[in-house]
N, C-alpha and C. Protein backbone atom coordinates (compact mmCIF):
# COMPACT_ATOMS: atom_id res chain seq x y z
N UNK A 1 171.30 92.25 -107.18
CA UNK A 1 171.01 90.85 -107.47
C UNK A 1 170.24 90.72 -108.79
N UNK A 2 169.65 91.69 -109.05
CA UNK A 2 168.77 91.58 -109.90
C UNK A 2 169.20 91.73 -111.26
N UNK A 3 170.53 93.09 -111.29
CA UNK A 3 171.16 92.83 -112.29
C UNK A 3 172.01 92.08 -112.43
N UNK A 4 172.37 91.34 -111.46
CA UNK A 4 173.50 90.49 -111.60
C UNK A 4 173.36 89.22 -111.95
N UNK A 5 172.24 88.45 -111.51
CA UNK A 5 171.59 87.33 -111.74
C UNK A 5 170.16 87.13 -112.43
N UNK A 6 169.58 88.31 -112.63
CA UNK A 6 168.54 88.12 -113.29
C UNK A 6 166.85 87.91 -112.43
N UNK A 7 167.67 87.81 -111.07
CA UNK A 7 166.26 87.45 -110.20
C UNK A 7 166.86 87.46 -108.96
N UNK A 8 166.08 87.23 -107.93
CA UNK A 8 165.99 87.43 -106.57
C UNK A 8 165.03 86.71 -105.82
N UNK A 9 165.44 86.23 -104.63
CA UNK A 9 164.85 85.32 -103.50
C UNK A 9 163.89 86.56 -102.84
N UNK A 10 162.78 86.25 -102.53
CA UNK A 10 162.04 87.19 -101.24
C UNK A 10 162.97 87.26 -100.70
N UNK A 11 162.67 88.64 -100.02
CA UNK A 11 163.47 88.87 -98.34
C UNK A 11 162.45 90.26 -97.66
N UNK A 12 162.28 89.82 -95.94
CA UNK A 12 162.14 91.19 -95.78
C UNK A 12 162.90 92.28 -94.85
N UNK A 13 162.39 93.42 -94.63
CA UNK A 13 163.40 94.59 -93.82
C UNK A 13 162.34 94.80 -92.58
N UNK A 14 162.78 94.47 -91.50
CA UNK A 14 161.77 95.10 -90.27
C UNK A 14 162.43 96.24 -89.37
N UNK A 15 161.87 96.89 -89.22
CA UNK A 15 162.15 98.51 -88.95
C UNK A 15 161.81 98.06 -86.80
N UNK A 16 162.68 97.98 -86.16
CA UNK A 16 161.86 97.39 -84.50
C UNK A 16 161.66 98.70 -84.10
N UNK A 17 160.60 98.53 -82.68
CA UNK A 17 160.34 99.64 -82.45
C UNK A 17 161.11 100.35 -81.91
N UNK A 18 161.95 99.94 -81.66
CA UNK A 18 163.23 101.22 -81.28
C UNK A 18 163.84 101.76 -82.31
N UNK A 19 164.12 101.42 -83.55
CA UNK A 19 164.11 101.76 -84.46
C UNK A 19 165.89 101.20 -85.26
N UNK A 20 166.40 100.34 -84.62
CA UNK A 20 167.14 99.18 -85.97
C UNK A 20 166.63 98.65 -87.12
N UNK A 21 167.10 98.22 -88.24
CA UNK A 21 166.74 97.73 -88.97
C UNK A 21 166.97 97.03 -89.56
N UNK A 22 166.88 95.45 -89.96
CA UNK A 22 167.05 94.58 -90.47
C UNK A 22 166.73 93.82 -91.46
N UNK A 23 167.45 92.62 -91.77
CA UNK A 23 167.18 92.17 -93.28
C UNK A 23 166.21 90.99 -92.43
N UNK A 24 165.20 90.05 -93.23
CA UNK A 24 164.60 88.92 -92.53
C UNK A 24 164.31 87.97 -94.05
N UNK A 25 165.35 87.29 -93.78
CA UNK A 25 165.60 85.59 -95.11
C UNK A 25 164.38 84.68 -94.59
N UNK A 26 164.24 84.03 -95.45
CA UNK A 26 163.24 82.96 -95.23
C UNK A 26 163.86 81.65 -95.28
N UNK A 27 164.59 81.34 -94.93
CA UNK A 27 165.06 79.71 -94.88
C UNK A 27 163.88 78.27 -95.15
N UNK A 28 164.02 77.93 -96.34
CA UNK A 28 163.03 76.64 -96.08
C UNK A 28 163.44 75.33 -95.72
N UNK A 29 164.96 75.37 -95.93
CA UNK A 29 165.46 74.06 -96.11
C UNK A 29 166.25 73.36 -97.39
N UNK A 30 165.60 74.37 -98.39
CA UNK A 30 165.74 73.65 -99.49
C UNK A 30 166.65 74.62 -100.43
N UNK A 31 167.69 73.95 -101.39
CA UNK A 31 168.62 74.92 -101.99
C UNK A 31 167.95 75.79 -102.80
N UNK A 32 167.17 75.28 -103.82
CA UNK A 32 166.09 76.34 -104.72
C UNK A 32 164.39 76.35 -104.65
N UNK A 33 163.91 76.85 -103.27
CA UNK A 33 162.33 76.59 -103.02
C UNK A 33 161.81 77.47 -103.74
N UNK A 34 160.54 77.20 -104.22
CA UNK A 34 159.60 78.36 -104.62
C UNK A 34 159.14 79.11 -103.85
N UNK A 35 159.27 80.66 -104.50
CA UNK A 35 158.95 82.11 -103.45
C UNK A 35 157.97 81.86 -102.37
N UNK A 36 156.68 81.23 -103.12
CA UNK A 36 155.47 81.47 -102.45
C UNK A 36 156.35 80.61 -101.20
N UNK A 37 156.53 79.57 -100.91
CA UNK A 37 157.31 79.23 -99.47
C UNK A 37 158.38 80.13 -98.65
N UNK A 38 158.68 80.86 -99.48
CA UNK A 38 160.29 81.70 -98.95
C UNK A 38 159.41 82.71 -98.42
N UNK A 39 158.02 83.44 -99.16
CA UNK A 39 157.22 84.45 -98.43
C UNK A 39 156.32 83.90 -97.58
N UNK A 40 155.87 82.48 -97.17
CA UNK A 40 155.15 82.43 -96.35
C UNK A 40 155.88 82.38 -95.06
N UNK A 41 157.44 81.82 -94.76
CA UNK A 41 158.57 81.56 -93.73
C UNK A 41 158.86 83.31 -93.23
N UNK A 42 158.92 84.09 -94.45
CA UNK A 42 159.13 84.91 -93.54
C UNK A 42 157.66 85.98 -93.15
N UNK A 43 157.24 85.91 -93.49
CA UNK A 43 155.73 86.40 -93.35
C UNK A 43 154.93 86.25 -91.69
N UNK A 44 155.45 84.48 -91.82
CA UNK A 44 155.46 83.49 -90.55
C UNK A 44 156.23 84.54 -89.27
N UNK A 45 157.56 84.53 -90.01
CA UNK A 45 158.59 84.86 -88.61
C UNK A 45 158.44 86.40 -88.39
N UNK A 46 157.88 87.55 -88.89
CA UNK A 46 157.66 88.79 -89.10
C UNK A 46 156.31 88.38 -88.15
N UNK A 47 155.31 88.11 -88.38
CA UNK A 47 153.81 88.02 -87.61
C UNK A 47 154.65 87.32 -85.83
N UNK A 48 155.47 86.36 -85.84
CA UNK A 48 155.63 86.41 -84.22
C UNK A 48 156.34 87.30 -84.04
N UNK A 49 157.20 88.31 -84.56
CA UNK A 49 158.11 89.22 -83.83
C UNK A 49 157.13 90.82 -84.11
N UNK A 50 155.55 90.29 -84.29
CA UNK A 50 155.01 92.12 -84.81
C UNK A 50 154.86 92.77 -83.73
N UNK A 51 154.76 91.75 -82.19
CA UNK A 51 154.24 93.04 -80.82
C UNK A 51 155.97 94.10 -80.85
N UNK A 52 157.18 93.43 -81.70
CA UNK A 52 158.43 94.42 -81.23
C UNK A 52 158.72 95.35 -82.59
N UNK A 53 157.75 94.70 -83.54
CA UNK A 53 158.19 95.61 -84.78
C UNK A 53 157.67 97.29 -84.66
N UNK A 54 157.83 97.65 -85.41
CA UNK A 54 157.02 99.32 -86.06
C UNK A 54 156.48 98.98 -87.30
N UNK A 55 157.23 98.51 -88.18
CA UNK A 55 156.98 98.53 -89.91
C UNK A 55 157.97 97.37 -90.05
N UNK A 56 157.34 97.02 -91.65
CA UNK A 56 158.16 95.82 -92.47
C UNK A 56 157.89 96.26 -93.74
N UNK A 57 158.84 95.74 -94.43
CA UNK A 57 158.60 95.34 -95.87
C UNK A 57 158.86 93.87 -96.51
N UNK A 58 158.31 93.36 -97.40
CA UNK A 58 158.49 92.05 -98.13
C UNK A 58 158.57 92.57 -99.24
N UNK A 59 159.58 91.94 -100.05
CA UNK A 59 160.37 92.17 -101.42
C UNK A 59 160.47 91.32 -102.18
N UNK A 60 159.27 91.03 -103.25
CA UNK A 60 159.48 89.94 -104.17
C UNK A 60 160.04 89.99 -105.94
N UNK A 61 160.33 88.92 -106.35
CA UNK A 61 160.13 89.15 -107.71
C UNK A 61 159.65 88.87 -108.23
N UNK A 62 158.57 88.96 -109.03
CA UNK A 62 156.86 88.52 -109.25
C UNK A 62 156.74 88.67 -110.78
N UNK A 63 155.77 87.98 -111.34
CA UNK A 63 155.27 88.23 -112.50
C UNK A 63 153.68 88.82 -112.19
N UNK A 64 153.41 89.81 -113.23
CA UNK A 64 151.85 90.32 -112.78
C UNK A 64 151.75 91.45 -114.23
N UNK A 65 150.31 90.68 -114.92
CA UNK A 65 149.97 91.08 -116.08
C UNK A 65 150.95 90.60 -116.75
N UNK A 66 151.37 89.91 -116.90
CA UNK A 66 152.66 89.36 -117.89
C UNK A 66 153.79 89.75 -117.60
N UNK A 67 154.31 90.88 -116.69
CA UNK A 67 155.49 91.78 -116.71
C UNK A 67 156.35 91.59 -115.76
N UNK A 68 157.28 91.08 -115.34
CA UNK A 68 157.87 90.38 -114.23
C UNK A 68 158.50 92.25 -113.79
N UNK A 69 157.71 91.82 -112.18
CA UNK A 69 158.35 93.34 -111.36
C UNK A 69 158.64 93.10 -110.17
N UNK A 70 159.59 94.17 -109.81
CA UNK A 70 159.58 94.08 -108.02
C UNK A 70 158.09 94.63 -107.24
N UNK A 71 157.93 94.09 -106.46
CA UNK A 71 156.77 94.01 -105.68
C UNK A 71 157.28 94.36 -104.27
N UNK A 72 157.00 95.38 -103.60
CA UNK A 72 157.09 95.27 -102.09
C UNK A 72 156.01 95.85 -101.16
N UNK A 73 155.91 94.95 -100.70
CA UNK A 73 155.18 95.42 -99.34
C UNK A 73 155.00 95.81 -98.46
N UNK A 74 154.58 97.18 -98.02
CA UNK A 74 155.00 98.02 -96.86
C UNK A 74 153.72 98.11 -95.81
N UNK A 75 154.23 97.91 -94.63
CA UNK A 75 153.36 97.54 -93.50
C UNK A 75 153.48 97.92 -92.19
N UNK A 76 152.67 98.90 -91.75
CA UNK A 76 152.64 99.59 -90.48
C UNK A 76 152.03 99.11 -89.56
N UNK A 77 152.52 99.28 -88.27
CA UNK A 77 151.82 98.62 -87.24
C UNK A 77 150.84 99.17 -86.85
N UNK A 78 150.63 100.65 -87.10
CA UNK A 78 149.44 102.13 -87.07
C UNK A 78 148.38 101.46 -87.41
N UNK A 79 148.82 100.67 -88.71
CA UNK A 79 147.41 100.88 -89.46
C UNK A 79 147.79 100.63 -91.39
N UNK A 80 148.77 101.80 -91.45
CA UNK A 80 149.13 102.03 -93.05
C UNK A 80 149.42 100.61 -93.84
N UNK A 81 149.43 100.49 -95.29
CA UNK A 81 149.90 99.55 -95.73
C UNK A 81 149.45 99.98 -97.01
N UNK A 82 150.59 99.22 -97.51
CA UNK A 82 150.04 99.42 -99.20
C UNK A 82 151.46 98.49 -99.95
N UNK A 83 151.05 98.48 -101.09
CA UNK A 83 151.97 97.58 -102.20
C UNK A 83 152.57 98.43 -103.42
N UNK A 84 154.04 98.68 -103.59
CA UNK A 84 154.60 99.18 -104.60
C UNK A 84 154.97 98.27 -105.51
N UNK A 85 154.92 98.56 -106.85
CA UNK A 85 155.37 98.12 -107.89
C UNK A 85 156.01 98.53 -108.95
N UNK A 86 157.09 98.04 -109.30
CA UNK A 86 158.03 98.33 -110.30
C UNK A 86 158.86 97.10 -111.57
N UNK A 87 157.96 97.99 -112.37
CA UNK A 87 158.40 96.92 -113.88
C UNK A 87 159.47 97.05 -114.63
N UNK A 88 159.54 95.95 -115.10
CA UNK A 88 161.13 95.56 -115.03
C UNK A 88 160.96 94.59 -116.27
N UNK A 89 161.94 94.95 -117.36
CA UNK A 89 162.43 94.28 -118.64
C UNK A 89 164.00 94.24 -118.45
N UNK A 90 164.50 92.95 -118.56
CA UNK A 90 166.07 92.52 -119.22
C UNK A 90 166.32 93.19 -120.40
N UNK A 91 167.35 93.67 -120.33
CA UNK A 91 167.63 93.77 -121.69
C UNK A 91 168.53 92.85 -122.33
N UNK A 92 168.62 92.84 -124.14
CA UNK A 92 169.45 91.74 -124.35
C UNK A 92 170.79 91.72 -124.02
N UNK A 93 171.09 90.23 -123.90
CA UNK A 93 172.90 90.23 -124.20
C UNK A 93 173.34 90.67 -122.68
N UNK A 94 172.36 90.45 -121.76
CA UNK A 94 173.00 90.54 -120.41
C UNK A 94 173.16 92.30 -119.98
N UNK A 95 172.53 93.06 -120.85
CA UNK A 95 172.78 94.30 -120.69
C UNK A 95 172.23 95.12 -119.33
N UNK A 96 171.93 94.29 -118.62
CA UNK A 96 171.05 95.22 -117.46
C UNK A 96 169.99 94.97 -117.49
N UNK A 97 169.26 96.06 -116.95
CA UNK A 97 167.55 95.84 -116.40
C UNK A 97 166.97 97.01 -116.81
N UNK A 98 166.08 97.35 -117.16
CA UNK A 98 164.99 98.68 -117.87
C UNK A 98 164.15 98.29 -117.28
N UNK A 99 163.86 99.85 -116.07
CA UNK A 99 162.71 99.87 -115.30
C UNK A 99 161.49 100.37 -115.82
N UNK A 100 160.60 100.07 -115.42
CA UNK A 100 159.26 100.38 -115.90
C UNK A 100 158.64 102.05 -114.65
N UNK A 101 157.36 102.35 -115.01
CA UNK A 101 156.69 103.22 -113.65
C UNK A 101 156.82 102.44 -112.68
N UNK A 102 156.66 103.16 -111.67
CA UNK A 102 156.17 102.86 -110.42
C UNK A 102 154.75 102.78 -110.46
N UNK A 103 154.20 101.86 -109.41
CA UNK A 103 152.57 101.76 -109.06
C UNK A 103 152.74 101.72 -107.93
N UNK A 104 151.39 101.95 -107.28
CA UNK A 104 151.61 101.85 -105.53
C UNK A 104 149.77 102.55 -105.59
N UNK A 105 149.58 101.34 -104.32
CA UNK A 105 148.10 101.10 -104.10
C UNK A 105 147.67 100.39 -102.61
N UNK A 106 146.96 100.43 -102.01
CA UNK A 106 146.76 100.35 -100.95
C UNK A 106 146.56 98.57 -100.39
N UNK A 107 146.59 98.01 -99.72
CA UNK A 107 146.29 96.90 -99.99
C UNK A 107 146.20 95.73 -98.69
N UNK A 108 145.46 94.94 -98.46
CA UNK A 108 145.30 93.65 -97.19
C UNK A 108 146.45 93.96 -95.81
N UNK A 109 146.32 94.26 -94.92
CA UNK A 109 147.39 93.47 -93.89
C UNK A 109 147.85 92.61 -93.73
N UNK A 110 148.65 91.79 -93.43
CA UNK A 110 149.32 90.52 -93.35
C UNK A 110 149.64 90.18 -91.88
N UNK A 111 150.92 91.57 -91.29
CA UNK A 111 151.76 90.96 -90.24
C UNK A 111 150.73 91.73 -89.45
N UNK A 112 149.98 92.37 -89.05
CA UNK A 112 149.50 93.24 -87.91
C UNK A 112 147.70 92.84 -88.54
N UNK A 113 147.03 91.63 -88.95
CA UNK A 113 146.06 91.38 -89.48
C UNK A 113 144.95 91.54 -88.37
N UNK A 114 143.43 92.66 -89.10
CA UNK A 114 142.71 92.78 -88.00
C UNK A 114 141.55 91.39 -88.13
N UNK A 115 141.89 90.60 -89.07
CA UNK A 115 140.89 89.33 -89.25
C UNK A 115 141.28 88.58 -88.46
């Protein structure tokens, strides 16, 4: 999607505890909503289904420090969690995408929150 269109809707992957795995869309209603709504819908629907999950991820396309990257979020029901990142330049003339490093750092709970 990303090379194909240039960008991407959130979505996430929940891993159940039996161990299928699935895609999870955020439906708002609306033909072109802003992310921050598309990640709070599914964020929403991931937190009521966490007593059957194991793990999730949320997959955005984000700007951060100026550098528009994929962002995902990986989230254990254990305990683990943390946030990967990967930077990302267009190239001209429609040529594709030029990835940047990877980052990855530890970071808040969301769906399994001990607050």
């Amino acid at each position: 999607m990303l090379d194909k269109n240039g960008e991407f809707f959130p979505y996430g992957v929940a891993l159940d505890a039996e161990g299928p795995i699935e895609m999870v869309a955020g439906w708002t209603g609306s033909e072109r909503p802003p992310s921050a709504e598309v990640l709070q819908v599914i964020g929403d629907a991931l937190r009521t289904r966490a007593a059957t999950l194991r793990a999730v991820a949320i997959v955005a396309d984000v700007l951060t420090d100026g550098s528009e990257a994929i962002r995902v979020e990986l989230e254990h029901r254990e305990g683990a969690s943390m946030t990967v990142l990967l930077p990302y330049k267009k190239r001209r003339f429609g040529q594709g995408i030029e990835y940047g490093d990877l980052a990855a750092g530890a970071t808040h709970r969301r769906i399994w929150s001990t607050d």
